[in-house]
PDB file of N, CA and C in Angstrom:
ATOM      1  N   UNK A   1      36.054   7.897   1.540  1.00  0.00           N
ATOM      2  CA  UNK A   1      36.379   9.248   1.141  1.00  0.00           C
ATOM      3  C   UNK A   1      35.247   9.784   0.261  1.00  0.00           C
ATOM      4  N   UNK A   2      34.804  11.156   0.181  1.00  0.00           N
ATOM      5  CA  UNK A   2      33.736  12.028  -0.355  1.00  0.00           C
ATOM      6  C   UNK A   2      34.548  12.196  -1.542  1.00  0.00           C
ATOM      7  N   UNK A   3      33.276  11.402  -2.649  1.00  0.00           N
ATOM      8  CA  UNK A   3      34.546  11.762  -3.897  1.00  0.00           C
ATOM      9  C   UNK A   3      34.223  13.095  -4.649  1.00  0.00           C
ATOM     10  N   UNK A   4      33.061  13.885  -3.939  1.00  0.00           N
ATOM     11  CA  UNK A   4      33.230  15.505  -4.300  1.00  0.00           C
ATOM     12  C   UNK A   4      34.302  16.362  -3.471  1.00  0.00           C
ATOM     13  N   UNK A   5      34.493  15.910  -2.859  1.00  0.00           N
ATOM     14  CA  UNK A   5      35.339  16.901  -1.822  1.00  0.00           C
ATOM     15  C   UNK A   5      37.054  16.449  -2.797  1.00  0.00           C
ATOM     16  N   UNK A   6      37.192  14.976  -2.525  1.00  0.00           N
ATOM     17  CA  UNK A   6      38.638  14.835  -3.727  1.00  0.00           C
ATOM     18  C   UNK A   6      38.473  15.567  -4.435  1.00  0.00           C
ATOM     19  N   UNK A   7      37.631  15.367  -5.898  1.00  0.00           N
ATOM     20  CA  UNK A   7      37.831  16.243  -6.784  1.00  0.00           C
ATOM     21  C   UNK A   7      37.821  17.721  -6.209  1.00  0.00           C
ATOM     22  N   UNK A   8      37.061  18.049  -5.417  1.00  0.00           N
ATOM     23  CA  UNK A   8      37.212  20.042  -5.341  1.00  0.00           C
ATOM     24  C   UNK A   8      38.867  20.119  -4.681  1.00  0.00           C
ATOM     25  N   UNK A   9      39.788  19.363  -4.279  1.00  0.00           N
ATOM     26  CA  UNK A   9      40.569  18.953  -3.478  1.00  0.00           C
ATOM     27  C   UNK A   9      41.728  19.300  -4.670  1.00  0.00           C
ATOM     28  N   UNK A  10      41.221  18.191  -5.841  1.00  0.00           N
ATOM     29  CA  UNK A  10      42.026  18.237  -6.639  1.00  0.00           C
ATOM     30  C   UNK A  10      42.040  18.732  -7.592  1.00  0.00           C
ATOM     31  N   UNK A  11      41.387  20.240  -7.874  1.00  0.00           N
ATOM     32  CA  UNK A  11      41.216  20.880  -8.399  1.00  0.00           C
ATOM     33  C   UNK A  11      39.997  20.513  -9.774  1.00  0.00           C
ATOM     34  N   UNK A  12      39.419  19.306  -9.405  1.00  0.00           N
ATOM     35  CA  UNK A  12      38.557  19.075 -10.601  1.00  0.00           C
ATOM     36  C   UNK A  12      37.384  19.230 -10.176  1.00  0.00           C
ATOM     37  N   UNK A  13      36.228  20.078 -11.553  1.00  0.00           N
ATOM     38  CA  UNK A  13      34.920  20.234 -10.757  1.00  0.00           C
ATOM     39  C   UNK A  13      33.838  19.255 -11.762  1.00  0.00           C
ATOM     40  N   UNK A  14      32.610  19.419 -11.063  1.00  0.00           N
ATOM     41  CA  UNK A  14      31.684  18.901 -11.973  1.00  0.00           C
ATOM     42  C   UNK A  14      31.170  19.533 -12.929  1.00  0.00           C
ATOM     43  N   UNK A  15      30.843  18.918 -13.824  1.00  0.00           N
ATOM     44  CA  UNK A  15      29.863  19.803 -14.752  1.00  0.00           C
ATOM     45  C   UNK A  15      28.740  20.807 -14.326  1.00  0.00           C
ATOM     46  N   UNK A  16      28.185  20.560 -13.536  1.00  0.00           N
ATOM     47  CA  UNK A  16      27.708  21.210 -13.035  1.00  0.00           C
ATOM     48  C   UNK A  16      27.776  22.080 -11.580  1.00  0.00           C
ATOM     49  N   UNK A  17      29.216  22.612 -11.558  1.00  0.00           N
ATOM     50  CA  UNK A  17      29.521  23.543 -10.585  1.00  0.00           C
ATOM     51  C   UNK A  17      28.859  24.766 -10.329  1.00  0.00           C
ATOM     52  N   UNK A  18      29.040  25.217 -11.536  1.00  0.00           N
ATOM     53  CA  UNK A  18      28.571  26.836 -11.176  1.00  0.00           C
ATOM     54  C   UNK A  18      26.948  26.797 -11.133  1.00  0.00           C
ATOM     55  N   UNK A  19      26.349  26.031 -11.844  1.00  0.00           N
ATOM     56  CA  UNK A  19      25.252  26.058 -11.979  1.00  0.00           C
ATOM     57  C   UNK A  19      24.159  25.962 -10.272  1.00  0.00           C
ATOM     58  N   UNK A  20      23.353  27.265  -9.736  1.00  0.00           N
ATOM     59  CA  UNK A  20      22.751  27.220  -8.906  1.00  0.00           C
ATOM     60  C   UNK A  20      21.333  26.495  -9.070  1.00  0.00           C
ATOM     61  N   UNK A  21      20.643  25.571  -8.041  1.00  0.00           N
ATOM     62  CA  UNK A  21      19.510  24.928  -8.163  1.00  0.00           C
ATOM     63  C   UNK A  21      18.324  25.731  -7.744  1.00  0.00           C
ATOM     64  N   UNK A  22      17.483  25.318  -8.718  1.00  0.00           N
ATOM     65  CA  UNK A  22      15.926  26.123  -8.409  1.00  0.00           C
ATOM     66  C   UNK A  22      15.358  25.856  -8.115  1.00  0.00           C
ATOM     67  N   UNK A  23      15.162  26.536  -6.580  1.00  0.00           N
ATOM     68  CA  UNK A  23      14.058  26.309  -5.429  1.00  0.00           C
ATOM     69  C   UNK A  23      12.459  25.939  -5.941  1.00  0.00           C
ATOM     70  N   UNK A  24      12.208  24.856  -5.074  1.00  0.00           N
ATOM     71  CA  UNK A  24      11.059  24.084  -5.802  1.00  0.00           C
ATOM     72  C   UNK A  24      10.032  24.900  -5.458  1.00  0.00           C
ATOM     73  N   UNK A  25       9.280  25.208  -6.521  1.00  0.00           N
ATOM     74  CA  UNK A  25       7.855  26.567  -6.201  1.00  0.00           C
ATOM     75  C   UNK A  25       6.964  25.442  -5.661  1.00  0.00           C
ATOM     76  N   UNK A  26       6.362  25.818  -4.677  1.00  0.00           N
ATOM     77  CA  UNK A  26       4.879  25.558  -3.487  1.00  0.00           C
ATOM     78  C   UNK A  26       3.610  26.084  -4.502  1.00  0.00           C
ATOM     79  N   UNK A  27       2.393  25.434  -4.604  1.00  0.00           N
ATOM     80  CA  UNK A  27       1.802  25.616  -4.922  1.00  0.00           C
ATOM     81  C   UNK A  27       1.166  26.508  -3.615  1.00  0.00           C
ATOM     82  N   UNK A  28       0.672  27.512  -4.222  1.00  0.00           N
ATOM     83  CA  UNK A  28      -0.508  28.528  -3.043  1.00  0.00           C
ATOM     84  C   UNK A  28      -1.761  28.054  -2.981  1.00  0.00           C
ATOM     85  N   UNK A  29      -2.398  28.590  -1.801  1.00  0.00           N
ATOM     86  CA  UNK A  29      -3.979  28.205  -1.655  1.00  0.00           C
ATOM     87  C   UNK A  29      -4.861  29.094  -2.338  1.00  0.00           C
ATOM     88  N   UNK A  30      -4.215  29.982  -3.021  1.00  0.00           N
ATOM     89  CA  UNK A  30      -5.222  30.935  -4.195  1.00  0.00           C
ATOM     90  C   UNK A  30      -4.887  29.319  -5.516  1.00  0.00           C
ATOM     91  N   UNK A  31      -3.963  29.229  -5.741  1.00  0.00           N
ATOM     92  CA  UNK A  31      -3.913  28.474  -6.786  1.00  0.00           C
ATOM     93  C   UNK A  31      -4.061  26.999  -6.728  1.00  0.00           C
ATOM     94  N   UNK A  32      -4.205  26.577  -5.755  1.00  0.00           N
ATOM     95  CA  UNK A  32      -5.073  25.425  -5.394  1.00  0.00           C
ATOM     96  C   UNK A  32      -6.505  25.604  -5.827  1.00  0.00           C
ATOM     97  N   UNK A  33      -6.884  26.540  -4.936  1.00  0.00           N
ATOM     98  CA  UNK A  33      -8.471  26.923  -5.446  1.00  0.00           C
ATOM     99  C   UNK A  33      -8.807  26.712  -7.116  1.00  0.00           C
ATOM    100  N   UNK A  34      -8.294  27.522  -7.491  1.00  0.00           N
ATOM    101  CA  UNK A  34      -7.891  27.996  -9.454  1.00  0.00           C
ATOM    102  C   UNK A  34      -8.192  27.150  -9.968  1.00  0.00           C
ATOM    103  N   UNK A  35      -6.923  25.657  -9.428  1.00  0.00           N
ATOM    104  CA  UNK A  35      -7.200  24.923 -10.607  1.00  0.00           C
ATOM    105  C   UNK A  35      -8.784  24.007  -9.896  1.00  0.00           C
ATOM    106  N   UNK A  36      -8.747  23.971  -8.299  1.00  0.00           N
ATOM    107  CA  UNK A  36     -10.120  23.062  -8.260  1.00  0.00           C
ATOM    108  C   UNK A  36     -11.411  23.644  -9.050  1.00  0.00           C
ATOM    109  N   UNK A  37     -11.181  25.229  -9.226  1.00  0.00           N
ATOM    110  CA  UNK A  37     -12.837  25.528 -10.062  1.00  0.00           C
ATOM    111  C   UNK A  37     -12.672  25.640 -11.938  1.00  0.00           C
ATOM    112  N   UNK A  38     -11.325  25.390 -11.946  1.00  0.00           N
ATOM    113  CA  UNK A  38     -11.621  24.983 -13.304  1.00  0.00           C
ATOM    114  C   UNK A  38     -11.688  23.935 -13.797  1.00  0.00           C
ATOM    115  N   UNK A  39     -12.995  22.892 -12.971  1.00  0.00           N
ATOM    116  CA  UNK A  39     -12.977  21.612 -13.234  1.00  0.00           C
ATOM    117  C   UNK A  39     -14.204  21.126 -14.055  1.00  0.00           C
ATOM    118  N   UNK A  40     -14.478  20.334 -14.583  1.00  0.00           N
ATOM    119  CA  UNK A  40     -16.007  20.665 -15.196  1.00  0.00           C
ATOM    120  C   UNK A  40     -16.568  19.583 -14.390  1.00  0.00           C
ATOM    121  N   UNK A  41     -18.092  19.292 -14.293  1.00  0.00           N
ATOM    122  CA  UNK A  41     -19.170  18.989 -13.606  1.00  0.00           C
ATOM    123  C   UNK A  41     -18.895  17.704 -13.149  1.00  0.00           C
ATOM    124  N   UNK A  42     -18.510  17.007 -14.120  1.00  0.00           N
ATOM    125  CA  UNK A  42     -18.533  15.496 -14.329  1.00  0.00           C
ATOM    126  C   UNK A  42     -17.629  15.020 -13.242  1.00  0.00           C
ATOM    127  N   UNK A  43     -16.387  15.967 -13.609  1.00  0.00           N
ATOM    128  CA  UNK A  43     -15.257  15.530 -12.735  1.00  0.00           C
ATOM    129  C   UNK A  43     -15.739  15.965 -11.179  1.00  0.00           C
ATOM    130  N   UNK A  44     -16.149  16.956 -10.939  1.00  0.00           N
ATOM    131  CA  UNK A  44     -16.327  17.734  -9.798  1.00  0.00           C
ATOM    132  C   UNK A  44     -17.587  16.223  -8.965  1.00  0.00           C
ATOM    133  N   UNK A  45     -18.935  15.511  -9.863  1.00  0.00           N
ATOM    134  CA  UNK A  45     -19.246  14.820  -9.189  1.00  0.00           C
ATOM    135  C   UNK A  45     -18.744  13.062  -8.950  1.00  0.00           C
ATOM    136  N   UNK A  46     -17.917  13.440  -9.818  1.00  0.00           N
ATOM    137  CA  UNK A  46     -17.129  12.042  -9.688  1.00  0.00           C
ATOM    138  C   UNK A  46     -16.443  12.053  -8.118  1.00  0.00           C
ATOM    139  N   UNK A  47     -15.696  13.379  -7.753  1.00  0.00           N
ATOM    140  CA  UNK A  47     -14.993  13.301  -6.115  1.00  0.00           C
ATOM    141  C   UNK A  47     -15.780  13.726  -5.857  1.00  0.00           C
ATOM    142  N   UNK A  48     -16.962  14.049  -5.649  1.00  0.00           N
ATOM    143  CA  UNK A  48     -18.447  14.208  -4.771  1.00  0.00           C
ATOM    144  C   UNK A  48     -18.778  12.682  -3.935  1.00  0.00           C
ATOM    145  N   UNK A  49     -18.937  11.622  -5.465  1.00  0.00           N
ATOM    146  CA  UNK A  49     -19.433  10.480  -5.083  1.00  0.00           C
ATOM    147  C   UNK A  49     -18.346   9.759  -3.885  1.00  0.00           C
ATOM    148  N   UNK A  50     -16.640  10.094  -4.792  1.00  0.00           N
ATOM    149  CA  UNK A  50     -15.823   9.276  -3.546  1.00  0.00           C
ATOM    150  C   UNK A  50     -15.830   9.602  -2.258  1.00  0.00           C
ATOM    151  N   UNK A  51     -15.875  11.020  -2.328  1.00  0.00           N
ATOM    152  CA  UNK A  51     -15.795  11.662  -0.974  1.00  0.00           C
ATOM    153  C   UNK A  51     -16.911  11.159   0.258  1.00  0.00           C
ATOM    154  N   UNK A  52     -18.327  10.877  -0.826  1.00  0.00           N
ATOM    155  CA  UNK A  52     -19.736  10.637   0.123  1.00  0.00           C
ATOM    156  C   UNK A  52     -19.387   8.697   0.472  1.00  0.00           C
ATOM    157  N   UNK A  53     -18.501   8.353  -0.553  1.00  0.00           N
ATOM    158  CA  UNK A  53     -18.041   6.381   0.161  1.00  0.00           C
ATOM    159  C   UNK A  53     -17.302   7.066   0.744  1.00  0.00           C
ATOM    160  N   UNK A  54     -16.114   7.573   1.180  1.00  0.00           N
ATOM    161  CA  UNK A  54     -15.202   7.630   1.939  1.00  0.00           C
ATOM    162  C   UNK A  54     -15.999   7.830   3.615  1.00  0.00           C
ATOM    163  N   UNK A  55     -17.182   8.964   3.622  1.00  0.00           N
ATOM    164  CA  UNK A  55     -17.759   8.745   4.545  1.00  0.00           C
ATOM    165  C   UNK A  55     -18.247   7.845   5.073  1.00  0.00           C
ATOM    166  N   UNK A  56     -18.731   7.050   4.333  1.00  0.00           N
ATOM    167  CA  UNK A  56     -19.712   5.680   4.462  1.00  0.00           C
ATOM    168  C   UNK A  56     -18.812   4.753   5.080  1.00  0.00           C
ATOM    169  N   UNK A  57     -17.223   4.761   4.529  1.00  0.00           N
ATOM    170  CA  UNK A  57     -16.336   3.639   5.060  1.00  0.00           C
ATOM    171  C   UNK A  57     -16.345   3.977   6.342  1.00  0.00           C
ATOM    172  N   UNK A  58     -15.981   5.644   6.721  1.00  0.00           N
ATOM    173  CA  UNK A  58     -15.459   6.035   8.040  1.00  0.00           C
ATOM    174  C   UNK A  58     -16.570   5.825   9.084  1.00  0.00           C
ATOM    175  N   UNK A  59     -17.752   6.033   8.357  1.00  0.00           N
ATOM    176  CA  UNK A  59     -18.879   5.452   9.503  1.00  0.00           C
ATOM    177  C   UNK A  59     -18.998   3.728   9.866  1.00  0.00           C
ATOM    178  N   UNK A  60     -18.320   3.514   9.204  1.00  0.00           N
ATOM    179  CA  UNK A  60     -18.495   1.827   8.988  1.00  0.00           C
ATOM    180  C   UNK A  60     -17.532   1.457   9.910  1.00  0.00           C
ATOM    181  N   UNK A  61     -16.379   2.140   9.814  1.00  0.00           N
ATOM    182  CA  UNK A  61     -15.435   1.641  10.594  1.00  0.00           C
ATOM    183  C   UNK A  61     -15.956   2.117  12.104  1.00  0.00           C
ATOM    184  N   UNK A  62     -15.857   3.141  12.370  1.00  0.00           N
ATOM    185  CA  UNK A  62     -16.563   4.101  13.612  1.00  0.00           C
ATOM    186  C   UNK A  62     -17.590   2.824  14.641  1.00  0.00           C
ATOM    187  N   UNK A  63     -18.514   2.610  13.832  1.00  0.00           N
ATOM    188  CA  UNK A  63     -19.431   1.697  14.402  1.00  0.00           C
ATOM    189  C   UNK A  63     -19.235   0.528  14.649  1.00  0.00           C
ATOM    190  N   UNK A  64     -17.777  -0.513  13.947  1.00  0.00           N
ATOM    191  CA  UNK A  64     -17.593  -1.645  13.675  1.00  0.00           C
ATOM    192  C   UNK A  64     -16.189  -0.751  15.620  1.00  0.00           C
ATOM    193  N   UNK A  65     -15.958  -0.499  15.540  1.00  0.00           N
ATOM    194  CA  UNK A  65     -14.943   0.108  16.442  1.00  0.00           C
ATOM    195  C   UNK A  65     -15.773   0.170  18.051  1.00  0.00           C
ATOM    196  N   UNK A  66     -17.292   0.918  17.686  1.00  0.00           N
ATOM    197  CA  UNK A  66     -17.492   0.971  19.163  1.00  0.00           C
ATOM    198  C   UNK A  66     -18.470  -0.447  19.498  1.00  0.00           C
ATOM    199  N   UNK A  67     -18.430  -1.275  18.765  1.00  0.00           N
ATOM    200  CA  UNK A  67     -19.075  -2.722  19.153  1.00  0.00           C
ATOM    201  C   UNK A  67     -18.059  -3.596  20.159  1.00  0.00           C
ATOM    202  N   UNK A  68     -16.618  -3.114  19.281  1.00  0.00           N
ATOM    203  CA  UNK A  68     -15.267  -3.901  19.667  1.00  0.00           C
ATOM    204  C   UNK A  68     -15.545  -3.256  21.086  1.00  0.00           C
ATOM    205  N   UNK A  69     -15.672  -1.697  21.401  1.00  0.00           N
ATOM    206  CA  UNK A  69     -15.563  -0.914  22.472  1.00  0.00           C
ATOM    207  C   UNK A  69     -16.697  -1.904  23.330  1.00  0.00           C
ATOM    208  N   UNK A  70     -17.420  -2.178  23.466  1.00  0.00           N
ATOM    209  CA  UNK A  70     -19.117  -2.469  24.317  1.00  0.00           C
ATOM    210  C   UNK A  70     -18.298  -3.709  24.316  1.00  0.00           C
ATOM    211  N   UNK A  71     -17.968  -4.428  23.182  1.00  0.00           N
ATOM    212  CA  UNK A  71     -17.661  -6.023  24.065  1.00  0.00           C
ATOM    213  C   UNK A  71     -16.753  -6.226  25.029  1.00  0.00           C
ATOM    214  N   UNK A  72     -15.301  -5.401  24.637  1.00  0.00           N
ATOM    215  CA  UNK A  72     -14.585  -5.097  25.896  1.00  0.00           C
ATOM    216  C   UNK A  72     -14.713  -4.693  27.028  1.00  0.00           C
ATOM    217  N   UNK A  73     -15.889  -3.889  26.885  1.00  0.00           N
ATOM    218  CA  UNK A  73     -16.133  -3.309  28.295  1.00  0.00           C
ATOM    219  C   UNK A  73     -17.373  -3.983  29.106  1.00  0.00           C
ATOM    220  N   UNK A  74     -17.823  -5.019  28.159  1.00  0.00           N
ATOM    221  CA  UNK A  74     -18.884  -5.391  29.307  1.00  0.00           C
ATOM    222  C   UNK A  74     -18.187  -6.951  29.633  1.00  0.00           C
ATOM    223  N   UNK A  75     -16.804  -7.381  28.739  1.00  0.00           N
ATOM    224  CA  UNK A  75     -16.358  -8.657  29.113  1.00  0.00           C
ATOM    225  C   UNK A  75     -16.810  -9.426  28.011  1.00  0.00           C
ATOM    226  N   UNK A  76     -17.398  -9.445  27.350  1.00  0.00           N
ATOM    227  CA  UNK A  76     -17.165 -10.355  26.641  1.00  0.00           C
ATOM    228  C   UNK A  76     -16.398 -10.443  25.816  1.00  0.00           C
ATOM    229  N   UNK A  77     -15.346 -10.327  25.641  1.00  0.00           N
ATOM    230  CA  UNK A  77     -13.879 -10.500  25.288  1.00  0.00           C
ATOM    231  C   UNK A  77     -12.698 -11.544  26.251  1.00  0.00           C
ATOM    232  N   UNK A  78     -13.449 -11.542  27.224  1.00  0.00           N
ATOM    233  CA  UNK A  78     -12.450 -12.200  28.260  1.00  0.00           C
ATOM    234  C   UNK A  78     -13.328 -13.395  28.788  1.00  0.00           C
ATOM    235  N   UNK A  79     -12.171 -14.266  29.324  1.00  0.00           N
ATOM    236  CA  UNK A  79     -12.636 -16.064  29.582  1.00  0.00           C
ATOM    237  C   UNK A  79     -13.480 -15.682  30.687  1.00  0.00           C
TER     238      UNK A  79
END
């Protein structure tokens, strides 16, 4: 049994009946922007540097991926 529905059933409410909930505000893409340029230098090249490894991984992987690709396809993967 729904023990909100008993109580509204049985005439008992919660403390917080009447009270309506406030819709969770979305950040906008004006205010995304906002807070990224009020960042100072340091910080701004600190996710410079991760962003330029993050590339480095994705090329790493990329290349480690089409070796797997060439061995499969020329057989050497198979007896």
């Amino acid at each position: 049994m729904n023990d909100d529905k008993w109580l509204f059933e049985k005439g008992c409410f919660l403390g917080n009946w009447c009270e309506t909930p406030e819709p969770e505000k979305k950040e906008t893409p004006v205010e995304s922007v906002q807070k990224t340029q009020s960042k100072d230098m340091d910080t701004l090249l600190k996710e410079l540097d991760e962003i330029k490894q993050h590339i480095q991984d994705v090329r790493l992987r990329g290349w480690q991926i089409a070796k797997l690709i060439e061995f499969h396809n020329n057989d050497f993967a198979k007896e």
